[in-house]
N, C-alpha and C. Protein backbone atom coordinates (compact mmCIF):
# COMPACT_ATOMS: atom_id res chain seq x y z
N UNK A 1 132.85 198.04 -52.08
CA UNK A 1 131.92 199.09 -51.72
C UNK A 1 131.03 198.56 -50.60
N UNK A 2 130.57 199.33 -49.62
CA UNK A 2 129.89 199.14 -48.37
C UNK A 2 128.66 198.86 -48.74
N UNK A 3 127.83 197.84 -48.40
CA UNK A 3 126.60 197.50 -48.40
C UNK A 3 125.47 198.32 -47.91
N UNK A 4 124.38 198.93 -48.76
CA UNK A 4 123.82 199.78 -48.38
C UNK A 4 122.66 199.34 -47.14
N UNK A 5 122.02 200.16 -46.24
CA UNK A 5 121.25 199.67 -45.35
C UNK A 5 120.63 200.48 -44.83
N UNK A 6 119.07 200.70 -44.63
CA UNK A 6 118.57 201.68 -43.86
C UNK A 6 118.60 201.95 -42.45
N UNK A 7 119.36 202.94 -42.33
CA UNK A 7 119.19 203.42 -40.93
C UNK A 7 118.24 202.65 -39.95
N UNK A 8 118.52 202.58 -38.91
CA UNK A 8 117.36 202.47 -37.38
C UNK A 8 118.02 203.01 -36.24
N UNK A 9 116.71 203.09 -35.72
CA UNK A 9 117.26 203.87 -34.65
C UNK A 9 116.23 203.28 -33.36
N UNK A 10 117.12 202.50 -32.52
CA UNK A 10 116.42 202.16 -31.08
C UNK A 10 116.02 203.06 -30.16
N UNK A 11 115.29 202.73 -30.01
CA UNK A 11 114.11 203.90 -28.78
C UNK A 11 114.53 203.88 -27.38
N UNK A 12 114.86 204.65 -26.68
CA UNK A 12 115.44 204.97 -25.32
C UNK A 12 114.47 204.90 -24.58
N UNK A 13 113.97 205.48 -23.20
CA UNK A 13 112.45 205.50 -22.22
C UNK A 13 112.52 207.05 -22.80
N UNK A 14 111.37 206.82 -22.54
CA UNK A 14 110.70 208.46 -22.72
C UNK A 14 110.59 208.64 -24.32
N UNK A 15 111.20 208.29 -25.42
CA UNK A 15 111.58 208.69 -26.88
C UNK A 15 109.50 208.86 -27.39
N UNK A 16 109.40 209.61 -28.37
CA UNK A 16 107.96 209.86 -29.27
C UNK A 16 108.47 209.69 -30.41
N UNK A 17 107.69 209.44 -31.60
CA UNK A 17 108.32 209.44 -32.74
C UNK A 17 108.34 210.98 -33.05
N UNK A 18 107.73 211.89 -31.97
CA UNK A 18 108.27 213.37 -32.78
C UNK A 18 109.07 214.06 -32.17
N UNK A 19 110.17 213.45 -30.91
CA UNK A 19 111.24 213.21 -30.34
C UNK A 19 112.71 213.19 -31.50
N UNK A 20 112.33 211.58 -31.90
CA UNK A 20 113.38 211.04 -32.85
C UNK A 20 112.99 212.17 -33.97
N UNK A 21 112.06 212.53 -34.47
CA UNK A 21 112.09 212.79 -35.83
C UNK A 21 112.75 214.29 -35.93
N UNK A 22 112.55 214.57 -34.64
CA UNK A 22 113.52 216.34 -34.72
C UNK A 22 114.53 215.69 -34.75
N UNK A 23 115.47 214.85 -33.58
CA UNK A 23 116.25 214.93 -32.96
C UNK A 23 117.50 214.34 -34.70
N UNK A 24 116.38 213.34 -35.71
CA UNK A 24 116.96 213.11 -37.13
C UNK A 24 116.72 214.14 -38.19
N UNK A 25 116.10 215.25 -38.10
CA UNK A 25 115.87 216.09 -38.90
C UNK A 25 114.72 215.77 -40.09
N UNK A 26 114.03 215.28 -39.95
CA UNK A 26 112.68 214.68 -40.50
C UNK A 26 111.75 215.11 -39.89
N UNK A 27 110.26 214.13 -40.21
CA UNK A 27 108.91 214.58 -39.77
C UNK A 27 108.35 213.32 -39.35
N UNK A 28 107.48 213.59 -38.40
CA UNK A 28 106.82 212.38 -37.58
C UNK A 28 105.87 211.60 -38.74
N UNK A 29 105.59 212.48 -40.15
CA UNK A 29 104.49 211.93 -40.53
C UNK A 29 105.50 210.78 -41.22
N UNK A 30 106.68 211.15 -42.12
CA UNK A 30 107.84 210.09 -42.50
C UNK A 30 108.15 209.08 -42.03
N UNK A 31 108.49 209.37 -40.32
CA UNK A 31 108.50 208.17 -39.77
C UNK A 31 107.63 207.09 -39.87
N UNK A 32 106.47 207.42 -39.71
CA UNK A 32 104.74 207.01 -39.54
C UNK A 32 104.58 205.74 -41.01
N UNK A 33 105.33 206.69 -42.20
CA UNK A 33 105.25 205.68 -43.50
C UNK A 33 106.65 205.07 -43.64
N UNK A 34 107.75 205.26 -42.81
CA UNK A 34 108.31 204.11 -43.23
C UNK A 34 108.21 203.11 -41.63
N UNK A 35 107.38 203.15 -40.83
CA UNK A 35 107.24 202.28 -39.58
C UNK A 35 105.50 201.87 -39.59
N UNK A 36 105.53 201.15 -40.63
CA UNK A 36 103.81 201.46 -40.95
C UNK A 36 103.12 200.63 -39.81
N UNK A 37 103.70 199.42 -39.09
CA UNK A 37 103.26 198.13 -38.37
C UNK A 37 103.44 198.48 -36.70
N UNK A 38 104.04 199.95 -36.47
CA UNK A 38 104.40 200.50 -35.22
C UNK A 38 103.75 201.16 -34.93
N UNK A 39 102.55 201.02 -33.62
CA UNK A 39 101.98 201.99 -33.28
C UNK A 39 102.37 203.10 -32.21
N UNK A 40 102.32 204.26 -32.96
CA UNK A 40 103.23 205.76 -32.44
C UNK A 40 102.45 205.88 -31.27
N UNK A 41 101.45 205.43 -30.52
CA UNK A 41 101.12 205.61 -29.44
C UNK A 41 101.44 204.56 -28.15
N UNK A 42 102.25 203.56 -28.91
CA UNK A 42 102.31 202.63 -28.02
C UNK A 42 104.19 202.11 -28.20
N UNK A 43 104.75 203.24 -27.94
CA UNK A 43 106.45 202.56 -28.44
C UNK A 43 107.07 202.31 -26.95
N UNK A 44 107.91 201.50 -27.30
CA UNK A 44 108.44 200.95 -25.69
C UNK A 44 110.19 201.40 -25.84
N UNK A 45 110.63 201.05 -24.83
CA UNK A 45 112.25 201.13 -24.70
C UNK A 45 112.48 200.31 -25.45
N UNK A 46 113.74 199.88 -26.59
CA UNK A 46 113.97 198.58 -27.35
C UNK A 46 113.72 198.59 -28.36
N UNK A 47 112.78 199.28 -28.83
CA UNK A 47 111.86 199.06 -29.92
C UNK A 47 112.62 199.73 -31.02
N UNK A 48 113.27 199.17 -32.44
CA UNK A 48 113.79 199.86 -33.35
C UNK A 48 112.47 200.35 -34.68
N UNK A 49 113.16 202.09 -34.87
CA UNK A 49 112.68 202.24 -36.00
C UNK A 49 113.41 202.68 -36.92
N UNK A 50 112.85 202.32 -38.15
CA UNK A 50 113.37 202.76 -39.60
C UNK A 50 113.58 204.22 -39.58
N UNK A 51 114.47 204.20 -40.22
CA UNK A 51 114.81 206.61 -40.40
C UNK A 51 115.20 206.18 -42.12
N UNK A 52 114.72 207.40 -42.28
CA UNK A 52 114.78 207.36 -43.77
C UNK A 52 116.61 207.77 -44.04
N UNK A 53 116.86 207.44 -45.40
CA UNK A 53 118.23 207.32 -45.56
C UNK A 53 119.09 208.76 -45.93
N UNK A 54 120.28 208.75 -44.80
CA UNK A 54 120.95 209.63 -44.37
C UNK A 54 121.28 210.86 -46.04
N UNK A 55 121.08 211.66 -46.07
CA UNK A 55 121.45 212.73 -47.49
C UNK A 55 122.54 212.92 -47.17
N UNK A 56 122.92 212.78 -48.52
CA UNK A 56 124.91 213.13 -48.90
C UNK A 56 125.03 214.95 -48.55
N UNK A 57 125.84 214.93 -48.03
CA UNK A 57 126.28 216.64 -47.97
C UNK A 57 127.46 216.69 -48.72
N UNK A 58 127.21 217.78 -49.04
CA UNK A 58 127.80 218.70 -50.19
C UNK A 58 129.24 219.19 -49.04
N UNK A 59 128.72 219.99 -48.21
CA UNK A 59 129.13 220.37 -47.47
C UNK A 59 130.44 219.88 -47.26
N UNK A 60 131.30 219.06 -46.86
CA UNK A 60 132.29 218.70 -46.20
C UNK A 60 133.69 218.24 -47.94
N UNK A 61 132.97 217.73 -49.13
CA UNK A 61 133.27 218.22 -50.14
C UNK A 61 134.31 219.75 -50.54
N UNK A 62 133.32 220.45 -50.29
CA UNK A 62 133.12 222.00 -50.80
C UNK A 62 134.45 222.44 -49.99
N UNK A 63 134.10 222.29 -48.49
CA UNK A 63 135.48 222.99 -47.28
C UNK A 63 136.63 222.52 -48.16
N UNK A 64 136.69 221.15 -48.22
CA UNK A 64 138.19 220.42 -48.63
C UNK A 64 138.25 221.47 -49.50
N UNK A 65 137.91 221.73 -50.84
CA UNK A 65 138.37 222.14 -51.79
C UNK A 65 138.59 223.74 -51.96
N UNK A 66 138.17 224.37 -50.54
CA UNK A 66 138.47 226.02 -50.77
C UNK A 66 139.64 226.14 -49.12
N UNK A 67 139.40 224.92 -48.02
CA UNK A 67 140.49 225.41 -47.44
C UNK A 67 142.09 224.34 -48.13
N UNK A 68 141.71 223.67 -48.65
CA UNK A 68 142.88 222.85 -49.06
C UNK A 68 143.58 223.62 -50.75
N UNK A 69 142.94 223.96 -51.27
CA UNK A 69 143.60 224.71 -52.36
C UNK A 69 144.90 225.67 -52.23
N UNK A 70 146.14 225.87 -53.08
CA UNK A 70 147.02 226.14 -52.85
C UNK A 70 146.88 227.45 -53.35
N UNK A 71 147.76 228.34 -53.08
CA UNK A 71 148.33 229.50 -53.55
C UNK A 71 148.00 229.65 -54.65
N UNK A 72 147.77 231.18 -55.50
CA UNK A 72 147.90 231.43 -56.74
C UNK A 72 149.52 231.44 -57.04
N UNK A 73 150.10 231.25 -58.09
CA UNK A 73 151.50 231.89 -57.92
C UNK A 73 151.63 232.67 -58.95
N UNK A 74 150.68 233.33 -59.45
CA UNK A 74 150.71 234.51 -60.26
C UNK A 74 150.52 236.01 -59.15
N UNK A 75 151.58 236.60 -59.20
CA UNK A 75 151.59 238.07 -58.53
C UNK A 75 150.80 239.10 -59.34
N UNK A 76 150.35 240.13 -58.33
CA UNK A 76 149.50 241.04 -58.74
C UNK A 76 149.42 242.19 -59.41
């Protein structure tokens, strides 16, 4: 089994933490508590931050099992 690990995500020029935090589907204030030692007014190119950990989707589950299902073979 794959070793678990929290996300990061390196900062490009120009990036805000309320940049990344749309661009991850989160909130700047999240970022803020898991990057507690990073000040959001002062981020540079290079600079990695923590993203909180990716949610399982259901989603890709669910498809398999309604486009992959076979035929009834009881007639009507």
């Amino acid at each position: 089994m794959p070793e678990m690990t929290n996300p990061r995500h390196k900062l490009r020029a120009g990036e805000s933490i309320r940049s990344v935090a749309a661009e991850r589907g989160t909130t700047p204030l999240k970022l803020m508590e898991l990057n507690p030692y990073v000040d959001p007014t002062a981020l540079r190119a290079g600079q990695e931050l923590n993203l909180p950990p990716a949610r399982a989707s259901l989603w890709p589950f669910l498809a398999r099992l309604i486009w992959n299902r076979k035929p009834s073979s009881r007639a009507p």
